[in-house]
Every structure is written in C-alpha cells, then in structure tokens.
C-alpha atoms as a PDB file:
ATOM      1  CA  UNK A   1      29.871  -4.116  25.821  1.00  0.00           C
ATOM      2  CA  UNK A   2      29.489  -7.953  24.944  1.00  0.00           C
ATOM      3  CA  UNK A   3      29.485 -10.499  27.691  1.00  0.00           C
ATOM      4  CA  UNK A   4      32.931 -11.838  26.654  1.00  0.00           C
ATOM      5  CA  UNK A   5      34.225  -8.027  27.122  1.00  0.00           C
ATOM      6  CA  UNK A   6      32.764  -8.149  30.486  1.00  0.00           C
ATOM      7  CA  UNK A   7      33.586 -11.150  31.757  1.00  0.00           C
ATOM      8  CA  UNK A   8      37.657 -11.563  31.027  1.00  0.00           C
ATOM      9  CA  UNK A   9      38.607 -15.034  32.936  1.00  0.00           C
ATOM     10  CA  UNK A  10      37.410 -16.875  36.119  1.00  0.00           C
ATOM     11  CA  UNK A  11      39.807 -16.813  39.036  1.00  0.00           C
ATOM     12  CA  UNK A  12      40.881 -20.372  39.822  1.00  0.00           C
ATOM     13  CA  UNK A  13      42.579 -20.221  43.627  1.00  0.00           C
ATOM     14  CA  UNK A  14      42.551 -22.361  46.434  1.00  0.00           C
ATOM     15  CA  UNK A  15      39.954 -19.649  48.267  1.00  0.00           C
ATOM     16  CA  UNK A  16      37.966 -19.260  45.531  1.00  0.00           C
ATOM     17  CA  UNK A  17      37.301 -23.126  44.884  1.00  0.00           C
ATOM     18  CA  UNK A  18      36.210 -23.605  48.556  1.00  0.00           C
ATOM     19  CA  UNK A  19      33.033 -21.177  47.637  1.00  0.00           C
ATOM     20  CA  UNK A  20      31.955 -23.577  44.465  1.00  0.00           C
ATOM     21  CA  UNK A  21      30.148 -25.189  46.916  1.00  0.00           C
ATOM     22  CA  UNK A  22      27.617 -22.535  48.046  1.00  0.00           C
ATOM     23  CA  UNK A  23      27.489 -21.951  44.115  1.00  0.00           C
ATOM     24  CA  UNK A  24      29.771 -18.812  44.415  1.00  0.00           C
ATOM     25  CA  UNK A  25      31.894 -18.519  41.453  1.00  0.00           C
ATOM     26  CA  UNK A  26      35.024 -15.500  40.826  1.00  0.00           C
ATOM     27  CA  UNK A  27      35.783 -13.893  37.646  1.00  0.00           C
ATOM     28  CA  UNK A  28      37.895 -11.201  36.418  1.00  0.00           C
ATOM     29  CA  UNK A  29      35.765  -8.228  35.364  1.00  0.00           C
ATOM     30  CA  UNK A  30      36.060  -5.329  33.009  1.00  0.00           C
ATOM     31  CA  UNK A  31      36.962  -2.437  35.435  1.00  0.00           C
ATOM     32  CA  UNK A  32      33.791  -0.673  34.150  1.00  0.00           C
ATOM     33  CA  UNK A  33      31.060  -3.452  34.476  1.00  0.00           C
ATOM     34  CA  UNK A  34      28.467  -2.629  36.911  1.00  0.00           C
ATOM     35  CA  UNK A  35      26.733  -5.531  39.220  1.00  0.00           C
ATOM     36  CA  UNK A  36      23.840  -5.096  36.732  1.00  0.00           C
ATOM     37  CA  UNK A  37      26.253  -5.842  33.427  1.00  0.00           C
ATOM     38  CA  UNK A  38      27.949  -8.652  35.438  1.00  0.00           C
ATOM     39  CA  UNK A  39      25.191 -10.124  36.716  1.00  0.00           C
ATOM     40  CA  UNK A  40      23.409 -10.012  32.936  1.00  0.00           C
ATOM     41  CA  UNK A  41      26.709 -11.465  31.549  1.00  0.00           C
ATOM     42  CA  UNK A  42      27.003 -14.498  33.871  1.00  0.00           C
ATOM     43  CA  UNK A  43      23.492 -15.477  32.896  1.00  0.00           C
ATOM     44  CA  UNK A  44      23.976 -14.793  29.513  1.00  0.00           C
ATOM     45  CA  UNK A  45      27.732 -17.072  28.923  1.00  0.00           C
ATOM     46  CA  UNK A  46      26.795 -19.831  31.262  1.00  0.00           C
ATOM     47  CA  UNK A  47      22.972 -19.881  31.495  1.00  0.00           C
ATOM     48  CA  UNK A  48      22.293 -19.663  34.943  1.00  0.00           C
ATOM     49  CA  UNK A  49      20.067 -17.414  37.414  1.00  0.00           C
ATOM     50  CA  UNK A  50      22.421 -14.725  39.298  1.00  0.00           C
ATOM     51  CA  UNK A  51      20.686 -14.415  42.661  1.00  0.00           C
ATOM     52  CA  UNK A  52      24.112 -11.634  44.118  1.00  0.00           C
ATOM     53  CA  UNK A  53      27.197  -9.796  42.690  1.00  0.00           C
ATOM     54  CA  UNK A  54      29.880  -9.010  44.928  1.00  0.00           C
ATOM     55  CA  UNK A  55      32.916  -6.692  43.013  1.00  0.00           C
ATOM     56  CA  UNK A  56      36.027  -5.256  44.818  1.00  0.00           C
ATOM     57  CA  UNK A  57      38.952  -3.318  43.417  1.00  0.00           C
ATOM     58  CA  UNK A  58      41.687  -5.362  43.731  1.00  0.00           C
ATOM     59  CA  UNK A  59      45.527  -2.797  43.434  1.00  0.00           C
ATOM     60  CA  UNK A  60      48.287  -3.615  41.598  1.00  0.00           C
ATOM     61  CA  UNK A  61      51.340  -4.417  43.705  1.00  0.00           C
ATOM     62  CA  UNK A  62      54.617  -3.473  43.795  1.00  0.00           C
ATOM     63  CA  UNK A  63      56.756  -5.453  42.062  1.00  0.00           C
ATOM     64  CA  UNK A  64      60.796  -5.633  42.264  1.00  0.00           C
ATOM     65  CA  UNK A  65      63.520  -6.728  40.039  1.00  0.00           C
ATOM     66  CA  UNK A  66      66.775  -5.509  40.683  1.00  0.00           C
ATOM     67  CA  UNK A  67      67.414  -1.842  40.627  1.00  0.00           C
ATOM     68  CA  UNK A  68      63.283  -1.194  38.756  1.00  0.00           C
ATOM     69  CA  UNK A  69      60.114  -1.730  40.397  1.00  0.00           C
ATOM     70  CA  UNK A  70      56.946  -1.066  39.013  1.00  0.00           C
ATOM     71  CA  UNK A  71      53.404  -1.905  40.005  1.00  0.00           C
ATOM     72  CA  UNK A  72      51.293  -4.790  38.423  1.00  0.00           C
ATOM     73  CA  UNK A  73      48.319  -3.783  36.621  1.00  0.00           C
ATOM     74  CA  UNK A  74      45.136  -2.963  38.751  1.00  0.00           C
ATOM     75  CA  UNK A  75      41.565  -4.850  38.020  1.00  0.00           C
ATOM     76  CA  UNK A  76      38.180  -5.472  39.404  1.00  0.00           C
ATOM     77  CA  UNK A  77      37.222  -8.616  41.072  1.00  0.00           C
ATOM     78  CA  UNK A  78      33.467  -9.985  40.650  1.00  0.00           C
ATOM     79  CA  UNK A  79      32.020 -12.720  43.449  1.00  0.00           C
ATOM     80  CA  UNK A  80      28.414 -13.733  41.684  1.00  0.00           C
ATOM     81  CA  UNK A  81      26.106 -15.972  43.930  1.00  0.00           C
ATOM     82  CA  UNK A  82      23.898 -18.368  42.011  1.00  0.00           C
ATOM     83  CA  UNK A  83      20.440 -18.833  43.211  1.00  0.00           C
ATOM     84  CA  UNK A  84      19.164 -22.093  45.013  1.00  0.00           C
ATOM     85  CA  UNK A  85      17.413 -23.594  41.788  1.00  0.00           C
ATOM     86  CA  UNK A  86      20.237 -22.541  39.164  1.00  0.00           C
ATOM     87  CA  UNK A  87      22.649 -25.435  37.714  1.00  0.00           C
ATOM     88  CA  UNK A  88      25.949 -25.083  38.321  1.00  0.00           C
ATOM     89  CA  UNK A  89      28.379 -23.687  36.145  1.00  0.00           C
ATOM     90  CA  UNK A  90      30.087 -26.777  34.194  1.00  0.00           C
ATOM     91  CA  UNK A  91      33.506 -25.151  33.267  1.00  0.00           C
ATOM     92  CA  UNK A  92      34.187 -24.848  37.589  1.00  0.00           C
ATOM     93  CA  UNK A  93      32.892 -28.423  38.518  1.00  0.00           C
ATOM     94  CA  UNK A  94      35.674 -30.072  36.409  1.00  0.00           C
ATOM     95  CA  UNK A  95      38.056 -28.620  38.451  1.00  0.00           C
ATOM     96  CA  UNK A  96      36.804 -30.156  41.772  1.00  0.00           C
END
C-alpha cells in the first residue's frame, strides 16, 4: 500500500485541534494499516519523525430516517505523536 492509501484524511474536530499543541495530530486510516505502516506513512507525506501511534476502531452508528435505518460505515482512527525535535505538520497549523 502507498502512503496516500494509508493515510485517507486528517480528522479536523474541536478535540482533536486541542492536541496540535503537544504535536498530536488524527487521521483517518486504512482499516488494515498497522502502527508500523502508519507511522512510516506520516513520515513519509509530511516529513516528520513519528515518536507514537495510537489507532482505535471507531463503529458505525445507527442511523434513522423515517421507516429505514442503517448503520454508517465503520473505520479506524490513528492518533500519531510527533517527537520533541520534529516540525510540525504545516497543513494543521493553518487551521489554528
């Protein structure tokens, strides 16, 4: 898998923003990536030093309208920690 496949999008909430200080930074990941292939993709797309990956399963939830309901789709969740001496990742800061 590329780093684009890997990486899908950054996650751009109010909870997630608060963390850009401590140079954590949340991104959508490809349900199979391991921490390893996350960790190697972040350095590769943004050059910076990964110092941590943090992933989570995140369910879909049940959604309602009318008489149907389904469930959204399900997807994996990636927190990756930068180390002390790394840059910050540009695309995040213009958000702040």
């Amino acid at each position: 898998m590329t780093a684009h496949e890997i990486v899908i999008r950054p996650i751009i909430t109010e909870k997630s923003m608060s963390t850009i200080s401590d140079k954590k930074y949340t991104f959508e990941v490809a349900r199979n990536a391991t921490k390893i292939d996350i960790a190697r993709a972040v350095e590769e797309l943004f050059k910076v030093k990964v110092a941590k990956v943090n992933t989570l399963h995140v369910r879909g939830h049940l959604r309602r309208q009318g008489r149907t309901q389904g469930y959204t789709a399900a997807w994996k969740k990636a927190v990756v920690a930068l180390t002390e001496d790394s840059k910050p990742i540009e695309f995040f800061e213009g958000m702040m």
